[in-house]
C-alpha atoms as a PDB file:
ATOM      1  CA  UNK A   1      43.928 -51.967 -15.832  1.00  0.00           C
ATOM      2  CA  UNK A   2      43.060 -54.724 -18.630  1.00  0.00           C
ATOM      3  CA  UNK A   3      39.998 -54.103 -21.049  1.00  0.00           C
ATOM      4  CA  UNK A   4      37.266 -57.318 -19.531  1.00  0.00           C
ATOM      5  CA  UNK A   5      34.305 -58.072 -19.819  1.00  0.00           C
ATOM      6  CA  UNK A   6      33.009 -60.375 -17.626  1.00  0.00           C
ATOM      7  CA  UNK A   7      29.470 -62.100 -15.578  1.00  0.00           C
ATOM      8  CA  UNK A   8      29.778 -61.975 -11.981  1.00  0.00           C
ATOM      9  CA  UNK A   9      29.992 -65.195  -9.990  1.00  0.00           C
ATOM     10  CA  UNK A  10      27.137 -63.887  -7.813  1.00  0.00           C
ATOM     11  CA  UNK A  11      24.916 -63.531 -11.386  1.00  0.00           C
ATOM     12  CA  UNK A  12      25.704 -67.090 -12.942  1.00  0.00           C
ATOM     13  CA  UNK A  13      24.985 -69.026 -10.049  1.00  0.00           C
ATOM     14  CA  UNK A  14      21.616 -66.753  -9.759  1.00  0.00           C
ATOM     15  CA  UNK A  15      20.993 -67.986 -13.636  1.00  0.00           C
ATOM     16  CA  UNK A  16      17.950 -70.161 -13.012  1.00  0.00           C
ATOM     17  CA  UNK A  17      17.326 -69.236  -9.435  1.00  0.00           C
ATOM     18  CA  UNK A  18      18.218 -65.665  -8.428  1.00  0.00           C
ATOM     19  CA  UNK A  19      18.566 -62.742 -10.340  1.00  0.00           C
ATOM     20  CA  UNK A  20      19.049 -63.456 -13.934  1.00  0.00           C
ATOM     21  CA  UNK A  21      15.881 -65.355 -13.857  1.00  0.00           C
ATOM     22  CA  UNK A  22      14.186 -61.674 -13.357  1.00  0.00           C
ATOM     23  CA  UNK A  23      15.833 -60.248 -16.436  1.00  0.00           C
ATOM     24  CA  UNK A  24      12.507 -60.394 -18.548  1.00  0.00           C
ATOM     25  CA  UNK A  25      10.229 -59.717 -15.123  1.00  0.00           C
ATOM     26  CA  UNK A  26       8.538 -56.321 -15.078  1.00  0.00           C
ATOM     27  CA  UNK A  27       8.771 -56.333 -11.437  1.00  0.00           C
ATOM     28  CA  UNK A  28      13.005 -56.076 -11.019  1.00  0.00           C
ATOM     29  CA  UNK A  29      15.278 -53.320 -11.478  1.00  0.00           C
ATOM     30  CA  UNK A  30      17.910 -53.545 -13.729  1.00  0.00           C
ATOM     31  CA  UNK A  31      20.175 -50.763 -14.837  1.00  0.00           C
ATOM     32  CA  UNK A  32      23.362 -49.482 -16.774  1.00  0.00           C
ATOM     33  CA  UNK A  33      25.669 -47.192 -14.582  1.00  0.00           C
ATOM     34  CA  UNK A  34      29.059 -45.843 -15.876  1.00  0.00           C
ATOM     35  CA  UNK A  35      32.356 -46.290 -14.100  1.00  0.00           C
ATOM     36  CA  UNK A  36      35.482 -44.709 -13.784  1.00  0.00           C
ATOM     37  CA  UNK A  37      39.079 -45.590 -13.785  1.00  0.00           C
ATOM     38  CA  UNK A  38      38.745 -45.827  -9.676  1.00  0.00           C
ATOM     39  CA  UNK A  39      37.023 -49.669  -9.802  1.00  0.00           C
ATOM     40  CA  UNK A  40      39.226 -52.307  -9.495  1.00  0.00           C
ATOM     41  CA  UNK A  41      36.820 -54.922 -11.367  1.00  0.00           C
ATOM     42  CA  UNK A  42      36.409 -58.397  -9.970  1.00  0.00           C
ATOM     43  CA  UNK A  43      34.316 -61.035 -10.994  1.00  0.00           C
ATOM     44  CA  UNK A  44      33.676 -61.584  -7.390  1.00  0.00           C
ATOM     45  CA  UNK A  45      32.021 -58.543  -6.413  1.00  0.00           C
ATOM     46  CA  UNK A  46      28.619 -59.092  -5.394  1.00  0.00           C
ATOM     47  CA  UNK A  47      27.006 -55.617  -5.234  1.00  0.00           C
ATOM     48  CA  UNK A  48      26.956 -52.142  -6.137  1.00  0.00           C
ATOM     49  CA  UNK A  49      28.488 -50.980  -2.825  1.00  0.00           C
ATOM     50  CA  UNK A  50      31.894 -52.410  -4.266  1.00  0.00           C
ATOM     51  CA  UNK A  51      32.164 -49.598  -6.990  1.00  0.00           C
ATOM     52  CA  UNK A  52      30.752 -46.880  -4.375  1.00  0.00           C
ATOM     53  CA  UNK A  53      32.731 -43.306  -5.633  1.00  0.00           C
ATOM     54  CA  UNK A  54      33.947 -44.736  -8.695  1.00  0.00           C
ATOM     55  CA  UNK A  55      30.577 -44.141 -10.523  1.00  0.00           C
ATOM     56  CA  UNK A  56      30.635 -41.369 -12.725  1.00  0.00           C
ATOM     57  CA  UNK A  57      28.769 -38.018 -11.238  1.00  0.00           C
ATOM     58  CA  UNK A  58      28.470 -34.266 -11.967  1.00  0.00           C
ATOM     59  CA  UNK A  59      25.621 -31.655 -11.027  1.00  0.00           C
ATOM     60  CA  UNK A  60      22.834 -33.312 -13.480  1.00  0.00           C
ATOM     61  CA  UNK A  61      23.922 -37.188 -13.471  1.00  0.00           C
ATOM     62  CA  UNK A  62      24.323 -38.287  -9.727  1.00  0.00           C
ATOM     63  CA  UNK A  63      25.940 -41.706  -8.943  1.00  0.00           C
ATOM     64  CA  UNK A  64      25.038 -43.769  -6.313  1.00  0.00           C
ATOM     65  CA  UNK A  65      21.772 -45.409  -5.218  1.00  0.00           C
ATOM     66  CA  UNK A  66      18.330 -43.981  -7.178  1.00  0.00           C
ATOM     67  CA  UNK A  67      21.062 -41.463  -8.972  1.00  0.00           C
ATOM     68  CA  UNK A  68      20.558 -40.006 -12.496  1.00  0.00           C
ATOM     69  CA  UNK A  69      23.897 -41.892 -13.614  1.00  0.00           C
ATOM     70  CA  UNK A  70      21.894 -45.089 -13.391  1.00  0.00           C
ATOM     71  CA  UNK A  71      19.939 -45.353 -16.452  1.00  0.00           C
ATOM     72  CA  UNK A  72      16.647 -48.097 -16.451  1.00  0.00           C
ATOM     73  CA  UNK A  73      17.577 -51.256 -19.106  1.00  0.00           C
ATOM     74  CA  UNK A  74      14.299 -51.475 -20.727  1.00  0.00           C
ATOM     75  CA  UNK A  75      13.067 -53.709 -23.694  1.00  0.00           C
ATOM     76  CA  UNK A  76      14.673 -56.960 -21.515  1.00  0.00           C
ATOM     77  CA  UNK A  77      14.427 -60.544 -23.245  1.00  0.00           C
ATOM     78  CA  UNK A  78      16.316 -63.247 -22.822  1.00  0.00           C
ATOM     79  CA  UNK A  79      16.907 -65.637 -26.319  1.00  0.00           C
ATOM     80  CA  UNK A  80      17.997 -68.289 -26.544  1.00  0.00           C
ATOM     81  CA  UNK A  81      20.334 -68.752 -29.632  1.00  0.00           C
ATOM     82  CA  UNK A  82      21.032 -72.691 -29.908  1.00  0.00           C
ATOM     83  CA  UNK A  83      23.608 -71.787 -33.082  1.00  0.00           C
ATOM     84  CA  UNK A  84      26.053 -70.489 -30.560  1.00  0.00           C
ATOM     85  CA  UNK A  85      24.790 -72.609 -27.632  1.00  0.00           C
ATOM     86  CA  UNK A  86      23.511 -68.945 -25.279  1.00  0.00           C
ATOM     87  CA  UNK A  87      21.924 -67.204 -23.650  1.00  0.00           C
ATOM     88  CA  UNK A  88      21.448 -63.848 -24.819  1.00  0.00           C
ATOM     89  CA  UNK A  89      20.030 -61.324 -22.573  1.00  0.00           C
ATOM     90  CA  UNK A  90      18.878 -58.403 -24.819  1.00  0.00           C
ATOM     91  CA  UNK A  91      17.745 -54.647 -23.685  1.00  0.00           C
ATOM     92  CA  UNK A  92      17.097 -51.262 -25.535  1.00  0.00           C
ATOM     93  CA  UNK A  93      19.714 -48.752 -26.432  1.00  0.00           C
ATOM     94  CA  UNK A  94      20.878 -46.677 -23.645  1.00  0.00           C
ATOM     95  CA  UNK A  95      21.649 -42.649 -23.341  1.00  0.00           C
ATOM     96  CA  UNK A  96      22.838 -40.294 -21.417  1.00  0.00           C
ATOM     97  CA  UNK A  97      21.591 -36.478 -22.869  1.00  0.00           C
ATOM     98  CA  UNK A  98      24.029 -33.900 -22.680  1.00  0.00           C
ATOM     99  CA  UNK A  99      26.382 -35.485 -20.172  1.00  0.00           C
ATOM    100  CA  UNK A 100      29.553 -34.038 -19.013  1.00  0.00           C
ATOM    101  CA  UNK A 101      30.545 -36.141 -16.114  1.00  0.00           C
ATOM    102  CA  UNK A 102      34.127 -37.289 -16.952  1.00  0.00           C
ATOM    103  CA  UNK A 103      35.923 -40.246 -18.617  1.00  0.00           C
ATOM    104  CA  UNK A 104      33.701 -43.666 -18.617  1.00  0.00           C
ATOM    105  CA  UNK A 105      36.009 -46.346 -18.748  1.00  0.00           C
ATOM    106  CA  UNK A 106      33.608 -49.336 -18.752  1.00  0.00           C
ATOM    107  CA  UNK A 107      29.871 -49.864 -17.570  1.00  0.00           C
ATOM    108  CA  UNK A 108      28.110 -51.790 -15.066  1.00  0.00           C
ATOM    109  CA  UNK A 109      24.759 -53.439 -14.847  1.00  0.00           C
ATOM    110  CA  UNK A 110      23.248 -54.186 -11.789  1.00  0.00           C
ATOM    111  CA  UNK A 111      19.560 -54.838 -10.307  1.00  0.00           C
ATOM    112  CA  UNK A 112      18.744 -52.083  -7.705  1.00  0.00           C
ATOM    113  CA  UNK A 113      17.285 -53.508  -5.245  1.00  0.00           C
ATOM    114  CA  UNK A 114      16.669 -51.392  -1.340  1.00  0.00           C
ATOM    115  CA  UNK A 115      20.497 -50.195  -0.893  1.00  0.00           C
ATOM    116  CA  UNK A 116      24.205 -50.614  -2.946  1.00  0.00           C
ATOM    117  CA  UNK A 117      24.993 -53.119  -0.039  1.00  0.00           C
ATOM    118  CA  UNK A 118      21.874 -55.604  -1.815  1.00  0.00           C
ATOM    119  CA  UNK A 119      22.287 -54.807  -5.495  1.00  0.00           C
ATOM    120  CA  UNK A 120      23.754 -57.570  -7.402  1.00  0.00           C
ATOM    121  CA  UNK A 121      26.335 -56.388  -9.677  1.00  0.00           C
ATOM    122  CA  UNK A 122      25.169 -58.567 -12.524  1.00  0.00           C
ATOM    123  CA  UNK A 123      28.177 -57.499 -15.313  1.00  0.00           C
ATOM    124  CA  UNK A 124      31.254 -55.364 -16.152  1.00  0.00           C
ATOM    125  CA  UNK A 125      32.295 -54.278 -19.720  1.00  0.00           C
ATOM    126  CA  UNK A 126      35.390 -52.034 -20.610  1.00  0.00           C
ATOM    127  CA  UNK A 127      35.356 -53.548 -24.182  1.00  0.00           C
ATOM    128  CA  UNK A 128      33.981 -51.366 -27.215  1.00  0.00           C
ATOM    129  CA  UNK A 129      35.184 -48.216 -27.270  1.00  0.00           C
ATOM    130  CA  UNK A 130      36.003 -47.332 -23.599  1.00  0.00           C
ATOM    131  CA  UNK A 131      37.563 -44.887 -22.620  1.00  0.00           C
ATOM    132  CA  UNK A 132      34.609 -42.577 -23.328  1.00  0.00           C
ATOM    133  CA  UNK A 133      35.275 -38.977 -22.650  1.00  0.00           C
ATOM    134  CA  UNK A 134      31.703 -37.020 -21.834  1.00  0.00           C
ATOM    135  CA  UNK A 135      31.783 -33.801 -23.319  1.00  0.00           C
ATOM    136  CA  UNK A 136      28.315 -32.474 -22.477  1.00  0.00           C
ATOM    137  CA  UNK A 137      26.562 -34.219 -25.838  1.00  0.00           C
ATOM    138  CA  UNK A 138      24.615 -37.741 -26.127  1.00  0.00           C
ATOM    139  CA  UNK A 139      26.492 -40.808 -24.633  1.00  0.00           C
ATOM    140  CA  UNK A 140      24.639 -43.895 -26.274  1.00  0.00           C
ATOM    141  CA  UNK A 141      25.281 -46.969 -25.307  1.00  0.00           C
ATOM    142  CA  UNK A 142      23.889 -49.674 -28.346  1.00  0.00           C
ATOM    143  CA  UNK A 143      23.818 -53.808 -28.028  1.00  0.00           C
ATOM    144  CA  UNK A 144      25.315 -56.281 -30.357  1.00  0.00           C
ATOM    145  CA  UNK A 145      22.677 -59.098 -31.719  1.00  0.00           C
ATOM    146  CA  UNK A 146      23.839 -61.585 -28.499  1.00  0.00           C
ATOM    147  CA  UNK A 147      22.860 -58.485 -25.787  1.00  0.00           C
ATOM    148  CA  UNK A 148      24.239 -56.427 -23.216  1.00  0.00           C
ATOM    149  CA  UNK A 149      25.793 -60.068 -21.846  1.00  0.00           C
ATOM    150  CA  UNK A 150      25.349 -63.726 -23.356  1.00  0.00           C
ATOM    151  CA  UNK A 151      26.052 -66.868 -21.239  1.00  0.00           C
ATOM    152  CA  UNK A 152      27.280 -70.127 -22.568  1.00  0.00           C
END
């Protein structure tokens, strides 16, 4: 499987009117999950159900819905850099203490929303150091300057 990192078609047509307009909203959901070699990614997966069993799990991180593998994006703003013509949507570092739950090859960030079948996958990133083996110490998962994702 090829390194990608890509926005779902279900996300940028939700840019001004579904989902990515929540990104700075203290009312949605978003998180960061981790997934394993087992997801085929495709930008045309809509939700979470599409990567059910290939999110990584042991006895203290469970994947799934409302699992401890999902960890809250807080500290979301969108900015708006005009020198590279984007949108960059922003969030606070990300870890996972102590995990031992098996190789991570690439993260997902979705909006939980009722059930996997209505949570909008909103991106996929293999990029940046994936494959990450857990070996029961501090996954973190840090932002460049344009975000967790940027759209042009």
């Amino acid at each position: 499987m090829a390194v990608s990192s890509f926005i779902t078609n279900y996300a940028k047509v939700g840019f001004h009117t579904g989902v990515l307009c929540l990104w700075s909203s203290t009312t949605a959901s978003f998180y960061l999950t981790l997934l394993s070699n087992n997801y085929v990614p495709d930008e045309d997966h809509n939700f979470a159900s599409a990567f059910s069993g290939a999110e990584l799990s042991s006895t203290s991180f469970t994947g799934g819905f409302n699992g401890t593998m999902r960890i809250s994006l807080t500290g979301r703003m969108v900015n708006s850099n005009a020198t590279s013509n984007q949108a960059e949507f922003q969030a606070a570092t990300v870890v996972w203490s102590g995990i031992s739950a098996g190789t991570a090859h690439a993260f997902a960030v979705i909006q939980q929303s009722g059930s996997d079948a209505v949570s909008p996958i909103i991106c996929y990133n293999s990029l940046g150091g994936f494959p990450i083996v857990t070996n029961a110490t501090n996954l973190t998962i840090s932002f460049t300057s344009a975000g967790v994702f940027a759209l042009q």
